[in-house]
Protein backbone atom coordinates (compact mmCIF):
# COMPACT_ATOMS: atom_id res chain seq x y z
CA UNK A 1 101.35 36.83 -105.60
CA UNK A 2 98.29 36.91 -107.72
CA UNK A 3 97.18 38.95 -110.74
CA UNK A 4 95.38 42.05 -110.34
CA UNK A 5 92.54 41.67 -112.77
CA UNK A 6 93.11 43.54 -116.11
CA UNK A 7 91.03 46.21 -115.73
CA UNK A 8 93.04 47.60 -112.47
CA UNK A 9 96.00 48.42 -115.30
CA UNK A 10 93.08 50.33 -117.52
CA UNK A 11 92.04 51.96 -114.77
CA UNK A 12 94.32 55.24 -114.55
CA UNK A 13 94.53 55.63 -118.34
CA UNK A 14 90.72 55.55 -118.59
CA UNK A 15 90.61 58.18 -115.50
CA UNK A 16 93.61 60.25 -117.40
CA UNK A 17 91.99 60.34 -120.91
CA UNK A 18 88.15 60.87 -119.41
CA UNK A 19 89.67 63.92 -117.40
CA UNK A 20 91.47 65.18 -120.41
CA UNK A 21 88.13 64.79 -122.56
CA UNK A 22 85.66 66.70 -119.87
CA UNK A 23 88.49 69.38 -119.38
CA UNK A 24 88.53 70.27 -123.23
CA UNK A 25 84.67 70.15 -122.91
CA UNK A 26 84.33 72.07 -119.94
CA UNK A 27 87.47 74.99 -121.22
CA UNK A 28 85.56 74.90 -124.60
CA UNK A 29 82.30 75.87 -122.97
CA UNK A 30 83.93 78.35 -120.68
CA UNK A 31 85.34 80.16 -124.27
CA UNK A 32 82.12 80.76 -125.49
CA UNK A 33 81.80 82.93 -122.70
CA UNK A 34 85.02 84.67 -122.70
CA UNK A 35 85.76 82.75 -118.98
CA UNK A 36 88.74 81.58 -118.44
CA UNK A 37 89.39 78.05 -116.96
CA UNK A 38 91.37 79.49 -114.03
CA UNK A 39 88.18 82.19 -112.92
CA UNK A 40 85.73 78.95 -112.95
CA UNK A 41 88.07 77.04 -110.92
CA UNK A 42 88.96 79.80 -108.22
CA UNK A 43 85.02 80.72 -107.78
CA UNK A 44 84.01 77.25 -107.62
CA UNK A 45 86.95 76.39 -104.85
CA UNK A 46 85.51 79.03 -102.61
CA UNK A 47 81.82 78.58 -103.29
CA UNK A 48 82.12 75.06 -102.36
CA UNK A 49 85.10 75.58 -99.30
CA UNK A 50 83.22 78.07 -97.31
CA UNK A 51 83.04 79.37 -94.83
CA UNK A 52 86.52 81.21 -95.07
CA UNK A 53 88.79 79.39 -97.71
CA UNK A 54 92.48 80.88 -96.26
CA UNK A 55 93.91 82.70 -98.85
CA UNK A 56 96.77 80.60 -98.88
CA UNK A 57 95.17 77.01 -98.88
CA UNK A 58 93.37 78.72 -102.27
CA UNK A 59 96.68 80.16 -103.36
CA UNK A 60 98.11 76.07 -102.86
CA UNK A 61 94.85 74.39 -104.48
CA UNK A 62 94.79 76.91 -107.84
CA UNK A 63 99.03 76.32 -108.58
CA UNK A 64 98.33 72.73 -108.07
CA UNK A 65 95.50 73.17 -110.40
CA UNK A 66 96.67 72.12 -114.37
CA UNK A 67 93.60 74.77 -115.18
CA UNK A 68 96.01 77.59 -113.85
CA UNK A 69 99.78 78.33 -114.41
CA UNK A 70 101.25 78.74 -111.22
CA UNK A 71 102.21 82.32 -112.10
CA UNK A 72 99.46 83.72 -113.08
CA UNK A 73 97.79 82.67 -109.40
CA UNK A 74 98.55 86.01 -107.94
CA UNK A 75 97.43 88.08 -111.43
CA UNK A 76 94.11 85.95 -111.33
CA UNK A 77 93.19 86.52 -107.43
CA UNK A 78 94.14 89.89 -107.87
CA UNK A 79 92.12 90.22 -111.22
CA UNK A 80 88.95 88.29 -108.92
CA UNK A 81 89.06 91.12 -106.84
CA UNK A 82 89.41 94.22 -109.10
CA UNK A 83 85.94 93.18 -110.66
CA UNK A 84 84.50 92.86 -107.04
CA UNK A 85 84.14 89.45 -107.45
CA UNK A 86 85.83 87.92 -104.23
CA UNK A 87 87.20 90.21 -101.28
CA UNK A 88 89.59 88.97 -97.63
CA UNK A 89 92.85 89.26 -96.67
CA UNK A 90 94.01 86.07 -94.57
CA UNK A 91 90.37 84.22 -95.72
CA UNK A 92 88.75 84.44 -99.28
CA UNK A 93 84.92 84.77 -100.09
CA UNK A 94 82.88 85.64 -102.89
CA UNK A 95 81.21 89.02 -103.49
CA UNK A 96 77.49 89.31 -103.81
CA UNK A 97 78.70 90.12 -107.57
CA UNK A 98 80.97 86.96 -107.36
CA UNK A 99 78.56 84.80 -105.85
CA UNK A 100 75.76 85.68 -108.61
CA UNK A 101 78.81 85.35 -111.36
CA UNK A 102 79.37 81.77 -109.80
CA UNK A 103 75.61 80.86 -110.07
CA UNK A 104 75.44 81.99 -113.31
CA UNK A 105 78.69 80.15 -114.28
CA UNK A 106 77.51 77.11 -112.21
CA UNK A 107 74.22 76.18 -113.93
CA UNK A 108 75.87 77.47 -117.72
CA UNK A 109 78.79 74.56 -117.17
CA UNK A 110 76.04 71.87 -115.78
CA UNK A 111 74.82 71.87 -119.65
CA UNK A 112 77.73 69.97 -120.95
CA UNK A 113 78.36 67.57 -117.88
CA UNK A 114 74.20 66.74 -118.20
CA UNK A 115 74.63 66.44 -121.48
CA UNK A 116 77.26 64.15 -121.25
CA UNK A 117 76.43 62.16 -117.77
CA UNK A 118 72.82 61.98 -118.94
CA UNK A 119 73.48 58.73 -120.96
CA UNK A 120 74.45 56.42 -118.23
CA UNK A 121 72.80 55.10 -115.45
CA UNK A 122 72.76 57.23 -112.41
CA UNK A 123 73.69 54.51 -109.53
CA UNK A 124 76.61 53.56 -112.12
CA UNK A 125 77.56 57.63 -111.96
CA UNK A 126 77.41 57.42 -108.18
CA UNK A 127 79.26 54.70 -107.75
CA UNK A 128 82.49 56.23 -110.30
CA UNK A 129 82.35 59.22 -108.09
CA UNK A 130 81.89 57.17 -104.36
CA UNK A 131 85.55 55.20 -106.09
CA UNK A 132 87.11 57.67 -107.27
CA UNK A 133 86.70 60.08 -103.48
CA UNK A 134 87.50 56.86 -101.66
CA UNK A 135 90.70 56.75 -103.97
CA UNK A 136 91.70 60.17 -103.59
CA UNK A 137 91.32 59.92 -99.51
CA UNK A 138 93.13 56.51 -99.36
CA UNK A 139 96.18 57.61 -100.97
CA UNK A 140 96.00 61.56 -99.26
CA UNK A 141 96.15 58.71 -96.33
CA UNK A 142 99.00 56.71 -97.52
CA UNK A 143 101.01 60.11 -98.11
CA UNK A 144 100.23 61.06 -94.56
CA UNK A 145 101.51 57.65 -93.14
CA UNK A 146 104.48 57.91 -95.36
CA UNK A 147 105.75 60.96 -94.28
CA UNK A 148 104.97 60.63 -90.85
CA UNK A 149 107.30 57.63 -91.42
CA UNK A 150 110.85 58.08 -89.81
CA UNK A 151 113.30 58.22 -93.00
């Protein structure tokens, strides 16, 4: 068997710390808004999942979310649509209200990730993020086999 090269073992620490770091950025920005992490997070998963996120697939993506504690999912959604900011029973959408909050939110937490992103070469940034989808469907792929696997 040969060695992986060295930087295959620095690989998921570097991924782990960098989330960590853009996370504390990005929930730090939120705060000087009053927003918290799990609002950003449930706007942005149906703004970008539309048309007609199920309520339940959101319900799945924000408890597997470490920006929301799984019991505060059904306080938040309802919360979402007290202020008229997301309405639907079996599927989800934003509000006119919640799509302009989005927007808003959307272009206020690009500061920080321009600010940060802007230092490095952009075919180097589009490469990282080509990886790191091909990563994420390969082993959503593996799973799959696996458990389609006879055990």
């Amino acid at each position: 068997m040969t060695t992986p090269p060295a930087v295959y073992g620095q690989f998921g620490q570097a991924l782990a710390f960098s989330e960590r770091t853009m996370s504390a950025v990005l929930h730090d920005h939120l705060a000087q808004r009053g927003i918290e992490p799990g609002t950003w997070y449930a706007l942005k998963l149906i703004a970008t999942r539309r048309p007609g996120l199920s309520r339940q697939d959101l319900r799945r993506d924000l408890e597997e979310s470490q920006n929301v504690a799984t019991a505060s999912v059904a306080g938040l959604l309802s919360r979402l649509e007290a202020e008229g900011l997301i309405h639907g029973n079996s599927s989800v959408d934003l509000t006119a209200q919640g799509e302009a909050r989005y927007e808003s939110l959307r272009e206020y937490v690009g500061g920080p990730t321009v600010r940060l992103l802007s230092h490095f070469d952009l075919d180097d940034i589009e490469t990282t993020v080509r990886t790191l989808q091909a990563i994420t469907r390969r082993a959503a792929d593996e799973a799959g086999a696996s458990a389609d696997q006879p055990g």
